[in-house]
PDB file of N, CA and C in Angstrom:
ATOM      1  N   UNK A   1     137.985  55.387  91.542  1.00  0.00           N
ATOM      2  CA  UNK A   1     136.922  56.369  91.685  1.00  0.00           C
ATOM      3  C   UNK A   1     136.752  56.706  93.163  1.00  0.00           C
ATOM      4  N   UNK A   2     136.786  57.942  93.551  1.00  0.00           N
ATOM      5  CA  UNK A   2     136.765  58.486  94.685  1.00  0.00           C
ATOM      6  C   UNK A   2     135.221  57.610  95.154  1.00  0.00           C
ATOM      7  N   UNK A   3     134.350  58.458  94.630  1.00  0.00           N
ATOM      8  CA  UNK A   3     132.709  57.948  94.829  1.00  0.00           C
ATOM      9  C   UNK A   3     131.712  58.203  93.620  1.00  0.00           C
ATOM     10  N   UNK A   4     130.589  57.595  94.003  1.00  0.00           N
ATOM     11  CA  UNK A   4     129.228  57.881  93.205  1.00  0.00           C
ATOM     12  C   UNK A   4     128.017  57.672  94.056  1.00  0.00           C
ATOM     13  N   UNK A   5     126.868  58.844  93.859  1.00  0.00           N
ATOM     14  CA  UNK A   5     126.192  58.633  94.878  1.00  0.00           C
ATOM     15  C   UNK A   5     125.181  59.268  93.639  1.00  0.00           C
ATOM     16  N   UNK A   6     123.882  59.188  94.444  1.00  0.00           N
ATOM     17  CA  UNK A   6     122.247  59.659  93.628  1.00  0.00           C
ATOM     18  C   UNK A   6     121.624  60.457  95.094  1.00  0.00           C
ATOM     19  N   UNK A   7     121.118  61.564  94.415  1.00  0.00           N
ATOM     20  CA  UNK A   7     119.999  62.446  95.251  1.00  0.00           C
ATOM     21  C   UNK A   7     119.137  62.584  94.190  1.00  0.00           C
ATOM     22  N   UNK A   8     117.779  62.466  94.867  1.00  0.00           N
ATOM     23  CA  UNK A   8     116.587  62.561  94.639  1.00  0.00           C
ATOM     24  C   UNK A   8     115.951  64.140  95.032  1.00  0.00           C
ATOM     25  N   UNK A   9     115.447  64.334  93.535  1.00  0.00           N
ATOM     26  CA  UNK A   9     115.112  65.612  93.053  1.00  0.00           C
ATOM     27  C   UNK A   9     116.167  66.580  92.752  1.00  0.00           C
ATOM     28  N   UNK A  10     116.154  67.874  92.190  1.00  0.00           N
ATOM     29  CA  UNK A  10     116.632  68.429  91.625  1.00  0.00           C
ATOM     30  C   UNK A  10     116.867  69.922  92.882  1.00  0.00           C
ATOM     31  N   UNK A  11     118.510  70.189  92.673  1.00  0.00           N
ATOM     32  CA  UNK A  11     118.618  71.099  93.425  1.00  0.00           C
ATOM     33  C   UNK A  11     117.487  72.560  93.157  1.00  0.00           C
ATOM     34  N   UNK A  12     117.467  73.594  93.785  1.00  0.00           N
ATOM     35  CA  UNK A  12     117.080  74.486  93.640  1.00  0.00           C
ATOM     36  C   UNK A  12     118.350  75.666  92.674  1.00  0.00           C
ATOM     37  N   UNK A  13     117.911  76.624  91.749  1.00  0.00           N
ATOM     38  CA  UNK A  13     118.707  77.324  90.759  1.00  0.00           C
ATOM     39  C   UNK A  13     119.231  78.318  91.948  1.00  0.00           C
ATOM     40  N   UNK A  14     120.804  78.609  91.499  1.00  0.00           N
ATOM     41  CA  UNK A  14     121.152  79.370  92.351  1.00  0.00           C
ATOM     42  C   UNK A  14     120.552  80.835  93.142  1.00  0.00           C
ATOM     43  N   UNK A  15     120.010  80.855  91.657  1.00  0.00           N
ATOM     44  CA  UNK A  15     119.145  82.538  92.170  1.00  0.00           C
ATOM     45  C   UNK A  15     117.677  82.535  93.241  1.00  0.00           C
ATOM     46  N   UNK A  16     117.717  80.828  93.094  1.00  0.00           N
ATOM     47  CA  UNK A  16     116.522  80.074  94.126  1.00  0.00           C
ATOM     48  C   UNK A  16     117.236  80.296  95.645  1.00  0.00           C
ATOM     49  N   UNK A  17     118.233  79.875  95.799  1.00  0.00           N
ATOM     50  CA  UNK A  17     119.048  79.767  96.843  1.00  0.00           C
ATOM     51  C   UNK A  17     119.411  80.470  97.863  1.00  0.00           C
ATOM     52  N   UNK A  18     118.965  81.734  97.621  1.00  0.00           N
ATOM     53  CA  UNK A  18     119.403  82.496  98.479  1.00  0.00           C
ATOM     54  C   UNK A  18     117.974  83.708  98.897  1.00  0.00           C
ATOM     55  N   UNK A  19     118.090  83.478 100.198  1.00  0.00           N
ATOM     56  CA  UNK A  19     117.220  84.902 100.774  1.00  0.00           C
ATOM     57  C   UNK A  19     118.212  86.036 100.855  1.00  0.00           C
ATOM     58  N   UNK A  20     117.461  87.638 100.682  1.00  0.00           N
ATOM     59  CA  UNK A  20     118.301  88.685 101.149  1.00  0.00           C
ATOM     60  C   UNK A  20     117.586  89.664 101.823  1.00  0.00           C
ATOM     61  N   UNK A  21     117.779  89.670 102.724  1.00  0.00           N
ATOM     62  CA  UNK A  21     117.565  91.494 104.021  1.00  0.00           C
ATOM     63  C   UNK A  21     118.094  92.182 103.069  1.00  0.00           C
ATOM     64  N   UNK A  22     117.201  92.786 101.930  1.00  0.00           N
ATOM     65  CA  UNK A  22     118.479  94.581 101.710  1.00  0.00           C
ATOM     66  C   UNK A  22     118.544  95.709 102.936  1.00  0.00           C
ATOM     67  N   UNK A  23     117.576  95.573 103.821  1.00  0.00           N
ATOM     68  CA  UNK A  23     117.569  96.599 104.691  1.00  0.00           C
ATOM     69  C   UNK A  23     118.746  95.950 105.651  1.00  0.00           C
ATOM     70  N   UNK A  24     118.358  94.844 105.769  1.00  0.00           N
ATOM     71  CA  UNK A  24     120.074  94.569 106.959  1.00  0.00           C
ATOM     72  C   UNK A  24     121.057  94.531 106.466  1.00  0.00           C
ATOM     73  N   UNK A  25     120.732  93.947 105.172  1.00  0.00           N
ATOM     74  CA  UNK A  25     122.507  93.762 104.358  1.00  0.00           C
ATOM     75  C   UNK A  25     122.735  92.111 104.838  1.00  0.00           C
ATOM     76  N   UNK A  26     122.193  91.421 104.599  1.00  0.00           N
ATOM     77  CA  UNK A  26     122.191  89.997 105.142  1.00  0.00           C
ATOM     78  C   UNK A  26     121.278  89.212 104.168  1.00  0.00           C
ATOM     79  N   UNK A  27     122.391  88.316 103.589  1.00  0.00           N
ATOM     80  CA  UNK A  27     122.082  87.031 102.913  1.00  0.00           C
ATOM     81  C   UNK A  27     122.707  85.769 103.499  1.00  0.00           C
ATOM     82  N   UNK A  28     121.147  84.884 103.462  1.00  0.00           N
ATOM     83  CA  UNK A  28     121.448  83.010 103.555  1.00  0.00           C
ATOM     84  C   UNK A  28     120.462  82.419 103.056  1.00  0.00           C
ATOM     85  N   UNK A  29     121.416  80.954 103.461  1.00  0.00           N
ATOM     86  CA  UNK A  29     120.381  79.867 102.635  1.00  0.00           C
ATOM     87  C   UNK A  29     119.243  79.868 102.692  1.00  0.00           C
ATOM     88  N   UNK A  30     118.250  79.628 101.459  1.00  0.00           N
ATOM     89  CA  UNK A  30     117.056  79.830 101.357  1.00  0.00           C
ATOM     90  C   UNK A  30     116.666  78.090 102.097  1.00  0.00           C
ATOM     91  N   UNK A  31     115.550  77.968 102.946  1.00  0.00           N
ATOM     92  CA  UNK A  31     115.238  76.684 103.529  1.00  0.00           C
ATOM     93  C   UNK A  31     115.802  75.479 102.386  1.00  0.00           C
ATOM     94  N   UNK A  32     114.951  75.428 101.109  1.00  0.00           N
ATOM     95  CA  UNK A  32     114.982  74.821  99.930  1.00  0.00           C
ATOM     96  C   UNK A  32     116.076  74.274  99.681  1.00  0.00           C
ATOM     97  N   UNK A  33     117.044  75.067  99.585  1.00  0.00           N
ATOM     98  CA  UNK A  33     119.121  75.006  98.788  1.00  0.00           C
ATOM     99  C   UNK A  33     118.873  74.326 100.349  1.00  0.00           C
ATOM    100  N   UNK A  34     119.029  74.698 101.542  1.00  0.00           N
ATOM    101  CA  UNK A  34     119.469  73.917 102.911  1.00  0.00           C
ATOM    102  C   UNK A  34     119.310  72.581 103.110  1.00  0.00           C
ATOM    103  N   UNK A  35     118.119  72.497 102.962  1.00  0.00           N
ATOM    104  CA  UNK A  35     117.478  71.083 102.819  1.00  0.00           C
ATOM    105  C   UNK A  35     118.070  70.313 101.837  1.00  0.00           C
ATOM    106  N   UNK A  36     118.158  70.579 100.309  1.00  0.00           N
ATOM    107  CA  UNK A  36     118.872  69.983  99.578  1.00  0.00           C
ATOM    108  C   UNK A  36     120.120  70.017  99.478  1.00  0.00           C
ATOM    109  N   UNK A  37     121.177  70.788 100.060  1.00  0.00           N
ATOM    110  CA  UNK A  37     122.433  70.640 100.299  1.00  0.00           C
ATOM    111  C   UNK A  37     122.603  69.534 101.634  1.00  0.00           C
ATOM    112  N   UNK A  38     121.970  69.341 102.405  1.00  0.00           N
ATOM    113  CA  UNK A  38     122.080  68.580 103.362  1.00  0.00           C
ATOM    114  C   UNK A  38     121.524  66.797 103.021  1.00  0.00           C
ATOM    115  N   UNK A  39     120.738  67.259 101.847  1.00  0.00           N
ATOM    116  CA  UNK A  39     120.565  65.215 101.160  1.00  0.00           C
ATOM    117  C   UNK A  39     121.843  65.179 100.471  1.00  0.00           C
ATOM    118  N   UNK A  40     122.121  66.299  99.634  1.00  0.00           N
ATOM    119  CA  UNK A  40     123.516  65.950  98.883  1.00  0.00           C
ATOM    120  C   UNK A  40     124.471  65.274  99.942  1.00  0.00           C
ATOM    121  N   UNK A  41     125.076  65.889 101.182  1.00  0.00           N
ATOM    122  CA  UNK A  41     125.961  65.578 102.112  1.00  0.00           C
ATOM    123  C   UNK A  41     125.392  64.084 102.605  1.00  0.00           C
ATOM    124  N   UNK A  42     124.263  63.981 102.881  1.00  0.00           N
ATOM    125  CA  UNK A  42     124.004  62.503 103.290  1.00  0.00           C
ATOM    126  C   UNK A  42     123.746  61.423 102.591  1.00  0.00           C
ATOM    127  N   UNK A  43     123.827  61.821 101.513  1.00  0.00           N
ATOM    128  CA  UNK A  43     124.319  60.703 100.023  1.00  0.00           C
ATOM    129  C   UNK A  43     125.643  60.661  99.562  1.00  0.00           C
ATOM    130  N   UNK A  44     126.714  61.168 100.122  1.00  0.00           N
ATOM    131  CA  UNK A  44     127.740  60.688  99.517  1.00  0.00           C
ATOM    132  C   UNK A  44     128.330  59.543 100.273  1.00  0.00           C
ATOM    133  N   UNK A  45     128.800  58.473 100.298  1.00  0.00           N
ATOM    134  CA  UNK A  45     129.690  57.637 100.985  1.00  0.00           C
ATOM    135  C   UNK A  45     130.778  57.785 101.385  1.00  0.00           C
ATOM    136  N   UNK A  46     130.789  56.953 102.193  1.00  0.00           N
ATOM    137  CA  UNK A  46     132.532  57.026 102.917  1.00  0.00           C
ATOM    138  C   UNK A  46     133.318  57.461 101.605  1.00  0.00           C
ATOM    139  N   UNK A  47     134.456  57.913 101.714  1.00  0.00           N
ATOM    140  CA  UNK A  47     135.439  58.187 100.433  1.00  0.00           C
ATOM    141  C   UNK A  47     136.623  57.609 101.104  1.00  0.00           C
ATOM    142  N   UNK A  48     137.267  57.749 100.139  1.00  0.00           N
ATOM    143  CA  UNK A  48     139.231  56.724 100.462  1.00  0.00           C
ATOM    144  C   UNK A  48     140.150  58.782 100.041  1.00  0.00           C
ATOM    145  N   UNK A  49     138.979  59.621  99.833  1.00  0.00           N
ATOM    146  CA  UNK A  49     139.809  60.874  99.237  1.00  0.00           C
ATOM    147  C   UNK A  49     141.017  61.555 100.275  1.00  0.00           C
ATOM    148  N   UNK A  50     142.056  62.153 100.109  1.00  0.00           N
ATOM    149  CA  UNK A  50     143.122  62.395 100.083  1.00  0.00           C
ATOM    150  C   UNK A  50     143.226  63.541 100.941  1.00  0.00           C
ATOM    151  N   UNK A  51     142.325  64.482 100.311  1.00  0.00           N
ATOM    152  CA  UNK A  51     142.357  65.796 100.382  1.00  0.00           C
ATOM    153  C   UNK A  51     143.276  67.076  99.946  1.00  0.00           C
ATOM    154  N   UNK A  52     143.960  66.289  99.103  1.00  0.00           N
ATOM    155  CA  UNK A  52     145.191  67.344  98.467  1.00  0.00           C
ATOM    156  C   UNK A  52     145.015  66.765  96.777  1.00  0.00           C
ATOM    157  N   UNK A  53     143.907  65.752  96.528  1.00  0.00           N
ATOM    158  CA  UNK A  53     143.913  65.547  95.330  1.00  0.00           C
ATOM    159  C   UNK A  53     143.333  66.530  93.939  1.00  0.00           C
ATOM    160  N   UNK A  54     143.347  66.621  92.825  1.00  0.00           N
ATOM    161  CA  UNK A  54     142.651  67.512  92.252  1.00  0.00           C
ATOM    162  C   UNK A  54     141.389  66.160  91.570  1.00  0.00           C
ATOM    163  N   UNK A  55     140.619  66.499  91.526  1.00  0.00           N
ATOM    164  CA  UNK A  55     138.859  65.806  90.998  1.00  0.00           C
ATOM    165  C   UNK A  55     138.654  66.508  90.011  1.00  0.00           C
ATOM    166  N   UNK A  56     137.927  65.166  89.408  1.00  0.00           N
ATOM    167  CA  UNK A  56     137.115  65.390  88.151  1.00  0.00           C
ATOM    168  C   UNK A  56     135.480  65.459  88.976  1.00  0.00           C
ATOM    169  N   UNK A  57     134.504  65.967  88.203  1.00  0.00           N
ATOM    170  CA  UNK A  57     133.049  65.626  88.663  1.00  0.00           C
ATOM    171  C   UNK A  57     132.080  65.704  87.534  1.00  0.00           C
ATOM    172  N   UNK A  58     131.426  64.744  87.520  1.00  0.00           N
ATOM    173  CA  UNK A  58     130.342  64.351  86.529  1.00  0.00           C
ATOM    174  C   UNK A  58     128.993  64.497  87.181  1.00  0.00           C
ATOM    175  N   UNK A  59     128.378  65.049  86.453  1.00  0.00           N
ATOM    176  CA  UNK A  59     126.785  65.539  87.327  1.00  0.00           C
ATOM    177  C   UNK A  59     125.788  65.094  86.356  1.00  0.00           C
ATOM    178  N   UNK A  60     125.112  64.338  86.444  1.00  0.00           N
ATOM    179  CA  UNK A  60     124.180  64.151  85.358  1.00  0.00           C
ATOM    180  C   UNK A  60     122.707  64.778  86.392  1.00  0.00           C
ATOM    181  N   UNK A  61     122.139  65.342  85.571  1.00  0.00           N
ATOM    182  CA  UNK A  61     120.901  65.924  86.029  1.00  0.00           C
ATOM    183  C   UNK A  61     119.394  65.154  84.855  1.00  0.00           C
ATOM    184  N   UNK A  62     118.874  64.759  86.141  1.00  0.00           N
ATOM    185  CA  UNK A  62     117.728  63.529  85.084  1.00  0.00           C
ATOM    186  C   UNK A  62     116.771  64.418  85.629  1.00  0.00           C
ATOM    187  N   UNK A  63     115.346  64.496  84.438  1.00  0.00           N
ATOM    188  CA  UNK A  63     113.970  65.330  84.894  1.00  0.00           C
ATOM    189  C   UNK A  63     113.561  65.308  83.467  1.00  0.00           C
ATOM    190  N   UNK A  64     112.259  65.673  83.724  1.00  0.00           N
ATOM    191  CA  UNK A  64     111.442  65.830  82.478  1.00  0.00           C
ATOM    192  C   UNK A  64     111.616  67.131  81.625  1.00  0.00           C
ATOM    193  N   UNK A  65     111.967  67.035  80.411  1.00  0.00           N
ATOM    194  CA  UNK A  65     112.500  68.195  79.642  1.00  0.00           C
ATOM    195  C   UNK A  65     110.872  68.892  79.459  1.00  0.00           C
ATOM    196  N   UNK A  66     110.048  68.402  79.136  1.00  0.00           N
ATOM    197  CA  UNK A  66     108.925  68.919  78.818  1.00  0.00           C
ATOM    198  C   UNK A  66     107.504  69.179  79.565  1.00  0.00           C
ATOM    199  N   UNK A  67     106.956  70.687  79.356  1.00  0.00           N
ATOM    200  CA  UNK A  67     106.067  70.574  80.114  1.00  0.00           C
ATOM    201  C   UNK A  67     104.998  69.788  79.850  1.00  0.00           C
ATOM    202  N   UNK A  68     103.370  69.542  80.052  1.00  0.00           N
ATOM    203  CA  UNK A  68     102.595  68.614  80.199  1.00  0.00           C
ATOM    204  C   UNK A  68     102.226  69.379  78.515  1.00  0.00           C
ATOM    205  N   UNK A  69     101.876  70.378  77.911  1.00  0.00           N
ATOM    206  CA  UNK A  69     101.970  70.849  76.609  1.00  0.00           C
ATOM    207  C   UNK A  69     102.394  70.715  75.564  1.00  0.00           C
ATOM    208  N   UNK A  70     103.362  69.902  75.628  1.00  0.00           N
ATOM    209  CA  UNK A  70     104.563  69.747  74.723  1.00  0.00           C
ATOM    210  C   UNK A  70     106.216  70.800  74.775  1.00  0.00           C
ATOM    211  N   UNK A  71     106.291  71.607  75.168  1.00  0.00           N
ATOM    212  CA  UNK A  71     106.431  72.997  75.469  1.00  0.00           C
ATOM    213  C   UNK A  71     108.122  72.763  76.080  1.00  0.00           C
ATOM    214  N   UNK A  72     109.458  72.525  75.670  1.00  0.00           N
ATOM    215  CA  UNK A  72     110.351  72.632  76.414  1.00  0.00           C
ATOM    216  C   UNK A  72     110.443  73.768  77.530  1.00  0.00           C
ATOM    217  N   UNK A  73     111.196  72.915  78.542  1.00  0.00           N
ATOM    218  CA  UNK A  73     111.078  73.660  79.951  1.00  0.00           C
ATOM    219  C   UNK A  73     112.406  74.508  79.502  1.00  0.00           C
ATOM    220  N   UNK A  74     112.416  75.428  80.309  1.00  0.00           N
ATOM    221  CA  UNK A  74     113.577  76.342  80.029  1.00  0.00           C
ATOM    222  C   UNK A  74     114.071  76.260  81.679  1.00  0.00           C
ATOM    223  N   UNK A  75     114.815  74.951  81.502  1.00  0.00           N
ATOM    224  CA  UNK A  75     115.521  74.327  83.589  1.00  0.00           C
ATOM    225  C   UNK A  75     117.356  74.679  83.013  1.00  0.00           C
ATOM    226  N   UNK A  76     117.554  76.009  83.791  1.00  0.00           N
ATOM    227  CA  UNK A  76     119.187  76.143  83.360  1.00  0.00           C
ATOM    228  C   UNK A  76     120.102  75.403  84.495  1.00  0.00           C
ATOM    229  N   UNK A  77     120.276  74.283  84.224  1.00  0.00           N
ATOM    230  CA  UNK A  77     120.702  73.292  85.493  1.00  0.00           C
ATOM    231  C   UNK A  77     122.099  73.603  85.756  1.00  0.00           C
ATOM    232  N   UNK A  78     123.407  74.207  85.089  1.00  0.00           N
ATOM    233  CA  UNK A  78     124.465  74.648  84.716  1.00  0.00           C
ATOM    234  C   UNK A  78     124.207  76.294  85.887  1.00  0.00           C
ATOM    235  N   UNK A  79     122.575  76.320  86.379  1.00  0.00           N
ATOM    236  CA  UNK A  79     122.658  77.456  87.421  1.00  0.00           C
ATOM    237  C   UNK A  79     122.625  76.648  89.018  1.00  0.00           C
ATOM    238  N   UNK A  80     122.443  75.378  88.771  1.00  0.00           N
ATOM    239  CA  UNK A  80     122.556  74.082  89.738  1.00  0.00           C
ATOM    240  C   UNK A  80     123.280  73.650  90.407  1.00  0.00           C
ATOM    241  N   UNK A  81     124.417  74.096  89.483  1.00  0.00           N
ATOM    242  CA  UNK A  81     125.778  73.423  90.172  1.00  0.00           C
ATOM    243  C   UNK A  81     126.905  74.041  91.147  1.00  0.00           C
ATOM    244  N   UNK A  82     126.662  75.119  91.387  1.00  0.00           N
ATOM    245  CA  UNK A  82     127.514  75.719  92.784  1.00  0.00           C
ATOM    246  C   UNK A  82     126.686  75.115  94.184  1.00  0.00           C
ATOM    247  N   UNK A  83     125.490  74.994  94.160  1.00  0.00           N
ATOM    248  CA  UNK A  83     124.990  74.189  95.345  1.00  0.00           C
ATOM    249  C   UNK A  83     125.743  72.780  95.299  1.00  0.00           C
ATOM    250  N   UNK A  84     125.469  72.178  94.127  1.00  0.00           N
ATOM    251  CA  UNK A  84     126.323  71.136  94.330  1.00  0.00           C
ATOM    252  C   UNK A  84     127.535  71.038  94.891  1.00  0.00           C
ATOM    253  N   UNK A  85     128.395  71.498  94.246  1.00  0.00           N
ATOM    254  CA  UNK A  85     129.935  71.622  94.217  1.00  0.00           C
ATOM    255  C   UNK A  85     130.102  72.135  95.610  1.00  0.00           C
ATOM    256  N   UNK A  86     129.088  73.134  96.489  1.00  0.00           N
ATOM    257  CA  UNK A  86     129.377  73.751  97.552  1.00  0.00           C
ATOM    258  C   UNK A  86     129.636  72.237  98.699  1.00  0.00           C
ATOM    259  N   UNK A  87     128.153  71.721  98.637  1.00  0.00           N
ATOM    260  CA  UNK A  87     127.895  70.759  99.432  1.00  0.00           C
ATOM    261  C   UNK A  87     128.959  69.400  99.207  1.00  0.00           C
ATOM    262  N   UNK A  88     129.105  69.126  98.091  1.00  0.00           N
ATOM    263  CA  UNK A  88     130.122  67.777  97.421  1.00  0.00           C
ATOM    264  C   UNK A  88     131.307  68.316  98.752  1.00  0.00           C
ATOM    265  N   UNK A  89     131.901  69.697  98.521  1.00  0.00           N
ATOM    266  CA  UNK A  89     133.371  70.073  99.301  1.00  0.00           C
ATOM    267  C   UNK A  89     132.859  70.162 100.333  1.00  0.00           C
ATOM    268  N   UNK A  90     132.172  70.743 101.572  1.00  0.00           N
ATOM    269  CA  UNK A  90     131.731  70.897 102.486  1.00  0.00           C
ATOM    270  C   UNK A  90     132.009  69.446 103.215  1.00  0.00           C
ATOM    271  N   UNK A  91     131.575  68.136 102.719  1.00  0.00           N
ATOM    272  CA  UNK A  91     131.231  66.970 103.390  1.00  0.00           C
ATOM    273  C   UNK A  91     132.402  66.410 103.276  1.00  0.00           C
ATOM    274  N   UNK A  92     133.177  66.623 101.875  1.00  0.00           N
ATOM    275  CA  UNK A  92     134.594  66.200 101.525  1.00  0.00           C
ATOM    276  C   UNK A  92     135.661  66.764 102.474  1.00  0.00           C
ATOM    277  N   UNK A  93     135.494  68.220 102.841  1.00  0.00           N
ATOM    278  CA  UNK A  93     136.173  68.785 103.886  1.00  0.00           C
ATOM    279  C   UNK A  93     137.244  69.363 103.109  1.00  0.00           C
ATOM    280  N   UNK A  94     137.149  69.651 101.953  1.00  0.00           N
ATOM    281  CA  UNK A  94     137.830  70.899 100.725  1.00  0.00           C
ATOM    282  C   UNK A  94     136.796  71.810 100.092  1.00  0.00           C
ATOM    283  N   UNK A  95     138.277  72.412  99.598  1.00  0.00           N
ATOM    284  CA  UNK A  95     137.974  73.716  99.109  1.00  0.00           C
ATOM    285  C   UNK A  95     137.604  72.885  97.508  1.00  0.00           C
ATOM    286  N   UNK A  96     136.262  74.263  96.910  1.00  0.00           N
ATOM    287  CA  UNK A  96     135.913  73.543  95.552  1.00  0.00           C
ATOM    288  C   UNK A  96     136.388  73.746  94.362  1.00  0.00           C
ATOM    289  N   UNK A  97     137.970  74.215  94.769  1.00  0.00           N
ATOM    290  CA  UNK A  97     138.764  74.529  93.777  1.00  0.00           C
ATOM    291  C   UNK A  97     139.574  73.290  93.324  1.00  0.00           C
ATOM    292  N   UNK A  98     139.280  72.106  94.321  1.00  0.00           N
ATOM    293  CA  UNK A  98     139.982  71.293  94.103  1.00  0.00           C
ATOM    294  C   UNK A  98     138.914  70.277  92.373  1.00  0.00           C
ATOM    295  N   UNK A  99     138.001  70.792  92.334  1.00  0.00           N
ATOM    296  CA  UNK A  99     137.368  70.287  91.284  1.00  0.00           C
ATOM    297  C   UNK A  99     137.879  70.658  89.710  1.00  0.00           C
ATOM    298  N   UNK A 100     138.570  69.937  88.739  1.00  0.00           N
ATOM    299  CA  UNK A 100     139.568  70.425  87.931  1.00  0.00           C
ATOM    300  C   UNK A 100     138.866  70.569  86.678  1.00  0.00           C
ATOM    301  N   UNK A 101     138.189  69.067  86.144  1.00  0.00           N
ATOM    302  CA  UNK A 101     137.482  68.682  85.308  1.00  0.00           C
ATOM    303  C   UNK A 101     135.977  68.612  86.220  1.00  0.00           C
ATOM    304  N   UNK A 102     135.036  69.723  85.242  1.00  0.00           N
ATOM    305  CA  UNK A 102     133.526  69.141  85.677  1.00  0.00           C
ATOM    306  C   UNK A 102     132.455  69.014  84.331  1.00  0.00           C
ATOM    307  N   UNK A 103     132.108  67.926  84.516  1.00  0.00           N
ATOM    308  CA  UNK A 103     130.873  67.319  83.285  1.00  0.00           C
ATOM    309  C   UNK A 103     129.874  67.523  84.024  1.00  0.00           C
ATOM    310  N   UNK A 104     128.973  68.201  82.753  1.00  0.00           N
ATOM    311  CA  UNK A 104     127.168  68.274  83.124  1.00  0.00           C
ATOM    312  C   UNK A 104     126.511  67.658  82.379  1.00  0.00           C
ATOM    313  N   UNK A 105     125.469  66.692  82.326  1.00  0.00           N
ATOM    314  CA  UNK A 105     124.339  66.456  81.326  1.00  0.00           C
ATOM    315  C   UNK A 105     123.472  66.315  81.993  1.00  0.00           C
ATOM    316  N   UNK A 106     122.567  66.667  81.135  1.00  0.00           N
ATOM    317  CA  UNK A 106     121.470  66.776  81.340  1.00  0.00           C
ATOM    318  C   UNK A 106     120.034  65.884  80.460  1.00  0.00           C
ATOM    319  N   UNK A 107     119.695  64.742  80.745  1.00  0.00           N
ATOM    320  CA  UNK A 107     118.894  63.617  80.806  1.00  0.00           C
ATOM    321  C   UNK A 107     117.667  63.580  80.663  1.00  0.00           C
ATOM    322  N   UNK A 108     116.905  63.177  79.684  1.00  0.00           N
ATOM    323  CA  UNK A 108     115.371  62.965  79.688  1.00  0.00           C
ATOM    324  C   UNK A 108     114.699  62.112  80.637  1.00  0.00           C
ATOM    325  N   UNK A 109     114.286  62.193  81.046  1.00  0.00           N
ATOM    326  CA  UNK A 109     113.271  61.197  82.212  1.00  0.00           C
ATOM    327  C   UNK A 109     112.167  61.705  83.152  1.00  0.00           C
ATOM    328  N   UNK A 110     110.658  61.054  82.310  1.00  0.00           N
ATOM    329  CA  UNK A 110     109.393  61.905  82.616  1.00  0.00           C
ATOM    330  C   UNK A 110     108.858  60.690  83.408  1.00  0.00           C
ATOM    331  N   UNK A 111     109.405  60.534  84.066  1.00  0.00           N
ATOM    332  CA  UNK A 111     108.877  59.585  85.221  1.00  0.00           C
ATOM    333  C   UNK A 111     109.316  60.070  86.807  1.00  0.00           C
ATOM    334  N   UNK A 112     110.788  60.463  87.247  1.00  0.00           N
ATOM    335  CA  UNK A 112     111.073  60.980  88.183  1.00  0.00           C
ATOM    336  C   UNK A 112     112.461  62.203  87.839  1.00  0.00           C
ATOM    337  N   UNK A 113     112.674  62.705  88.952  1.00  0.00           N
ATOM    338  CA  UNK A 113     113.539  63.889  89.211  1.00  0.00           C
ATOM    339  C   UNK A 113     114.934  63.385  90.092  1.00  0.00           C
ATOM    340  N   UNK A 114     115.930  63.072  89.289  1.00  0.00           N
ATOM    341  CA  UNK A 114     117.198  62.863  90.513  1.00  0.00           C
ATOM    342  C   UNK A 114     118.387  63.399  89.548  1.00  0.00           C
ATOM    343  N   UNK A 115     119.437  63.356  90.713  1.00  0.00           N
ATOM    344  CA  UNK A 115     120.892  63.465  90.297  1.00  0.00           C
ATOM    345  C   UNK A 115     121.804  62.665  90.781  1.00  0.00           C
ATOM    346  N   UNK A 116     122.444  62.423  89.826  1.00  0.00           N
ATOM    347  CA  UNK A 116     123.558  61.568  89.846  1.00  0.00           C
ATOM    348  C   UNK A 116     125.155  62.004  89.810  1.00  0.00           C
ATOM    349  N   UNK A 117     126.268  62.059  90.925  1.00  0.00           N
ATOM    350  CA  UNK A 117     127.342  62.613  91.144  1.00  0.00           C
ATOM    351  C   UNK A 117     128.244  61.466  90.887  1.00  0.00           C
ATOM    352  N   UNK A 118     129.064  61.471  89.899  1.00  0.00           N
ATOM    353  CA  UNK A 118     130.529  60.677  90.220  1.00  0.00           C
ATOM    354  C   UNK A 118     131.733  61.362  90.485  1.00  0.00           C
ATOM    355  N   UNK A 119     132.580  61.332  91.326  1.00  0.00           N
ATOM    356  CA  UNK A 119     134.001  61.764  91.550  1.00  0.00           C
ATOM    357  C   UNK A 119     134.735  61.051  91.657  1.00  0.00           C
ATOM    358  N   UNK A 120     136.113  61.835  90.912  1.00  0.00           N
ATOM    359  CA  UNK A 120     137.288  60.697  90.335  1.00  0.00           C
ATOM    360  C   UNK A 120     138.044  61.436  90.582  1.00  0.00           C
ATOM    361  N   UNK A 121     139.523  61.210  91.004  1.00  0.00           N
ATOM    362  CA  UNK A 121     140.511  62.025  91.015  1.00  0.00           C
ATOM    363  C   UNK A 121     141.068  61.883  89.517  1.00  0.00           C
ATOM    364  N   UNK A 122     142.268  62.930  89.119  1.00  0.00           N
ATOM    365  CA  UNK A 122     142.772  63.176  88.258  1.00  0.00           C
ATOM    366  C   UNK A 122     144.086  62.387  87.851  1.00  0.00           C
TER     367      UNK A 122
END
């Protein structure tokens, strides 16, 4: 196994992620995605990775499915995962094409908000 690491709380949805100037024509990271792309990078560990390998990645996303109502949340976490995958390659120092196989689940737990990354090569 390349690595496994945990960040605490839940990324921001991609459409969260981004500010846009239409008058300048200029988009970036929204503070939010920044901040949390930068715990992702400082939670992963040293790696033994290659950099020419192809990866698998397993993302489990833990949070409370339900609001305080009873009321399922409608959290499309599958809109979650290009922040991930951006930041995972960024720190890895590849491109995120090298990701071949990727698993998502998504986890009941009404106590706290985290994620959990494993990477494996192929």
């Amino acid at each position: 196994m390349v690595c496994e690491f945990r960040v605490n709380g839940l990324p921001p949805s991609y459409n969260r992620s981004f500010k846009i100037a239409h008058s300048l024509r200029q988009v970036w990271l929204s503070p939010e995605a920044h901040s949390y792309k930068n715990k992702i990078k400082m939670s992963i560990p040293p790696t033994n990775f290659e950099g020419d390998e192809l990866l698998v990645a397993e993302i489990d996303y833990c949070y409370n499915w339900y609001y305080k109502n009873g009321n399922l949340k409608k959290k499309d976490t599958q809109n979650c995962d290009k922040l991930v995958y951006d930041a995972i390659s960024e720190r890895l120092g590849i491109d995120d094409s090298h990701f071949k196989i990727r698993r998502v689940k998504d986890f009941h737990n009404d106590k706290e908000e985290y994620v959990v990354v494993r990477i494996d090569t192929i």
